[in-house]
Protein backbone atom coordinates (compact mmCIF):
# COMPACT_ATOMS: atom_id res chain seq x y z
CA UNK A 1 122.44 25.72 -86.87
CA UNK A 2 124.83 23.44 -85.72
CA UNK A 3 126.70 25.64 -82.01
CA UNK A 4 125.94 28.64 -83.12
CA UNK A 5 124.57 31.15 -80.86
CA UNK A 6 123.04 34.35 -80.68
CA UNK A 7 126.73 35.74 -79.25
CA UNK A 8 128.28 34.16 -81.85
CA UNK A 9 126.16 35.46 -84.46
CA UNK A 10 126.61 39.28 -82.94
CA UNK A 11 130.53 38.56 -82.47
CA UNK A 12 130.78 37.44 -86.36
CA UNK A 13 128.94 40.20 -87.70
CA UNK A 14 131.38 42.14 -86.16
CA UNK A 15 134.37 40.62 -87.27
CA UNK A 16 132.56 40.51 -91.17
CA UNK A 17 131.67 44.50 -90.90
CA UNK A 18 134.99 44.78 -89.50
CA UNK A 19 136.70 43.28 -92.92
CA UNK A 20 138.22 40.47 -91.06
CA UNK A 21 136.59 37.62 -92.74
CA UNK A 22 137.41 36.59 -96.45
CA UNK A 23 134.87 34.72 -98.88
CA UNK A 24 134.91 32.11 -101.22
CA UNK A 25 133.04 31.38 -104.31
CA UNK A 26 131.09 28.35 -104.97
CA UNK A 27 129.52 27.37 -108.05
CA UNK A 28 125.32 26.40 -107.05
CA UNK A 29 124.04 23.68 -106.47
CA UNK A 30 126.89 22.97 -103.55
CA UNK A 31 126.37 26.13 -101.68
CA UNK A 32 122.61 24.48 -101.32
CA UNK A 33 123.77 21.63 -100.84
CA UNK A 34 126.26 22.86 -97.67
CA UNK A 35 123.02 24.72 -96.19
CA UNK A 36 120.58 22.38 -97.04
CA UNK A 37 121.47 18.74 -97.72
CA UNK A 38 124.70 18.65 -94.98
CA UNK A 39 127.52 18.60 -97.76
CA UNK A 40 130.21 18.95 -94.79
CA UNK A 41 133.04 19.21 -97.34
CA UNK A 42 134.09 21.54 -100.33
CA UNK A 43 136.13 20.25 -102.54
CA UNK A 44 139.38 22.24 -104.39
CA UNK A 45 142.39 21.12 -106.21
CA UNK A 46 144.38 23.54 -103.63
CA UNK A 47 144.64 23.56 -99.90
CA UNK A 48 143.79 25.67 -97.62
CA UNK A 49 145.90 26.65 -94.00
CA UNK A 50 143.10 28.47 -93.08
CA UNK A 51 140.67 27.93 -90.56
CA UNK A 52 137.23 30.05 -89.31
CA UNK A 53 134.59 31.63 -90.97
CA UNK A 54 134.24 32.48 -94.47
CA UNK A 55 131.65 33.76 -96.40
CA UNK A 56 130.21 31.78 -98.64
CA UNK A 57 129.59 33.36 -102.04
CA UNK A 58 127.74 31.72 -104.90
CA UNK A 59 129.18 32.14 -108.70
CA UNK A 60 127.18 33.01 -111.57
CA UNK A 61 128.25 30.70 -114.01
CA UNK A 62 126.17 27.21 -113.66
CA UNK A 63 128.29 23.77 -113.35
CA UNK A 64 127.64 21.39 -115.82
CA UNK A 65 125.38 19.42 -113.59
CA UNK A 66 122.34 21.15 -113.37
CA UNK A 67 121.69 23.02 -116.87
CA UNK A 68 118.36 20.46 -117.19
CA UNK A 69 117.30 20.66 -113.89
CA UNK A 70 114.82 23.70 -113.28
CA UNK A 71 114.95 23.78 -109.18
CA UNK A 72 118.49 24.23 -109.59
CA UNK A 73 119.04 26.87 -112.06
CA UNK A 74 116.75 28.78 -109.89
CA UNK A 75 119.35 29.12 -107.03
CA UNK A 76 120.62 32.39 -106.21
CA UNK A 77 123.89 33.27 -107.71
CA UNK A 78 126.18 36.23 -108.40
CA UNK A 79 126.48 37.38 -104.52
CA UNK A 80 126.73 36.00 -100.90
CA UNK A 81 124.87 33.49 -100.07
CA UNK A 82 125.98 32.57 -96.51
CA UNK A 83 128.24 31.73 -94.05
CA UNK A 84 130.52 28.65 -92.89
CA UNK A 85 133.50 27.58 -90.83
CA UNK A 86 136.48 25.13 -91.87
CA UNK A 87 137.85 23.01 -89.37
CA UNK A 88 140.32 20.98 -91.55
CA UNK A 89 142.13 20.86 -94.45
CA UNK A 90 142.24 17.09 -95.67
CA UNK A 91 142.99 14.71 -98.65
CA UNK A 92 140.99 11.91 -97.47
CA UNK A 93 137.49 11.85 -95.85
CA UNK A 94 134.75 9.32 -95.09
CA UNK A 95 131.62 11.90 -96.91
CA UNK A 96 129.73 10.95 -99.87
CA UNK A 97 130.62 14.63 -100.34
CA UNK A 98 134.13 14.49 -100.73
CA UNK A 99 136.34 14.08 -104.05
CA UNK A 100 139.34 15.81 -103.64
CA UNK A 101 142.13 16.29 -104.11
CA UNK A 102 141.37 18.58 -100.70
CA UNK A 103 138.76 18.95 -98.91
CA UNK A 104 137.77 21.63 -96.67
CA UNK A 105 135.46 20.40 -94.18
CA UNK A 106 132.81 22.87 -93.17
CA UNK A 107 130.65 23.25 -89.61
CA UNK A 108 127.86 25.57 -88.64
CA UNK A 109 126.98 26.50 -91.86
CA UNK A 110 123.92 28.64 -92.60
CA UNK A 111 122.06 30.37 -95.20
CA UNK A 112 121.38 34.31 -95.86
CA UNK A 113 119.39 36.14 -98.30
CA UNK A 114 120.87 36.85 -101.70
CA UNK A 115 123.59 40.01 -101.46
CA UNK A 116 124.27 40.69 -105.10
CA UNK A 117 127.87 41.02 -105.62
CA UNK A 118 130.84 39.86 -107.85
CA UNK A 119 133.18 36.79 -106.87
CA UNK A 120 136.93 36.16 -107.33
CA UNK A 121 138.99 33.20 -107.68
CA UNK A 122 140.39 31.65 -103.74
CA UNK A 123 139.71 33.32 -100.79
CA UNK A 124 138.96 37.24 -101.56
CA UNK A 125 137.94 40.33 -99.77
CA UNK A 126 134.55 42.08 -100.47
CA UNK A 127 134.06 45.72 -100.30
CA UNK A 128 132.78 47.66 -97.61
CA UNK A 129 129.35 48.51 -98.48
CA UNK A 130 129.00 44.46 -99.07
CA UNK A 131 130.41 43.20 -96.08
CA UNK A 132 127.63 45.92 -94.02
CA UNK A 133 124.89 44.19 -96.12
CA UNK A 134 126.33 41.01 -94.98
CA UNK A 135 126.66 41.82 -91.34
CA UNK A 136 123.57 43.26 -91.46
CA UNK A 137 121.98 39.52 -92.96
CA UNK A 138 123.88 38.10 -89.95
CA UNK A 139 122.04 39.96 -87.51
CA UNK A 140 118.53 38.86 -88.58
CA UNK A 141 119.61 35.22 -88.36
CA UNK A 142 117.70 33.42 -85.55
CA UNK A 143 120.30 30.92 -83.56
């Protein structure tokens, strides 16, 4: 999990219970890709200022590129699916991952269980009762 340590992991579900932490919502298969397969970038045609942790959410509509494939229409969707940090803002990068126009490149991402809720366009807030569920996900991660 990248330098992420138990501390950390208490401190952030703090900050996420707190409200202080926005997500973002990412159509599947790149949210398994960032946890899974090191995608170290996420791609928008805006940019982004912002820096930290965000929580990644995973949309419920499928992109175009996995409607055959069975492993991937199996992904969870519709709710939070994790957690990740950007560190830049860029329009160039040396990742098989990246195709702009911006990239955000993401560190010490990691997975969570499925927390069923409904996305937004950009960076949004989630209600209360979610973010708990969330912090409460953060917890039982094991540095």
């Amino acid at each position: 999990m990248g330098g992420v340590s138990m501390v950390d992991l208490i401190a952030l579900a703090e900050r996420v219970a707190a409200g202080e932490i926005k997500a973002l919502s990412i159509k599947q298969p790149y949210p398994h890709h960032i946890f899974h397969d090191g995608k170290d970038v996420e791609n928008r045609d805006w940019p982004t200022n912002g820096r930290g942790w965000f929580i990644v959410h995973a949309g419920v509509s499928k992109s175009e590129l996995d409607k055959d494939d069975e492993r991937e229409m199996a992904m969870p969707r519709g709710g939070v699916v994790g957690m990740a940090r950007i560190v830049d803002c860029v329009r160039e990068m040396d990742s098989r991952w990246f195709f702009g126009k911006f990239g955000f490149v993401l560190r010490d991402a990691f997975p969570l269980p499925l927390i069923q809720c409904r996305g937004q366009l950009g960076f949004f807030s989630l209600e209360a009762e979610t973010l708990q569920l969330v912090a409460a996900a953060i917890r039982e991660v094991k540095p």
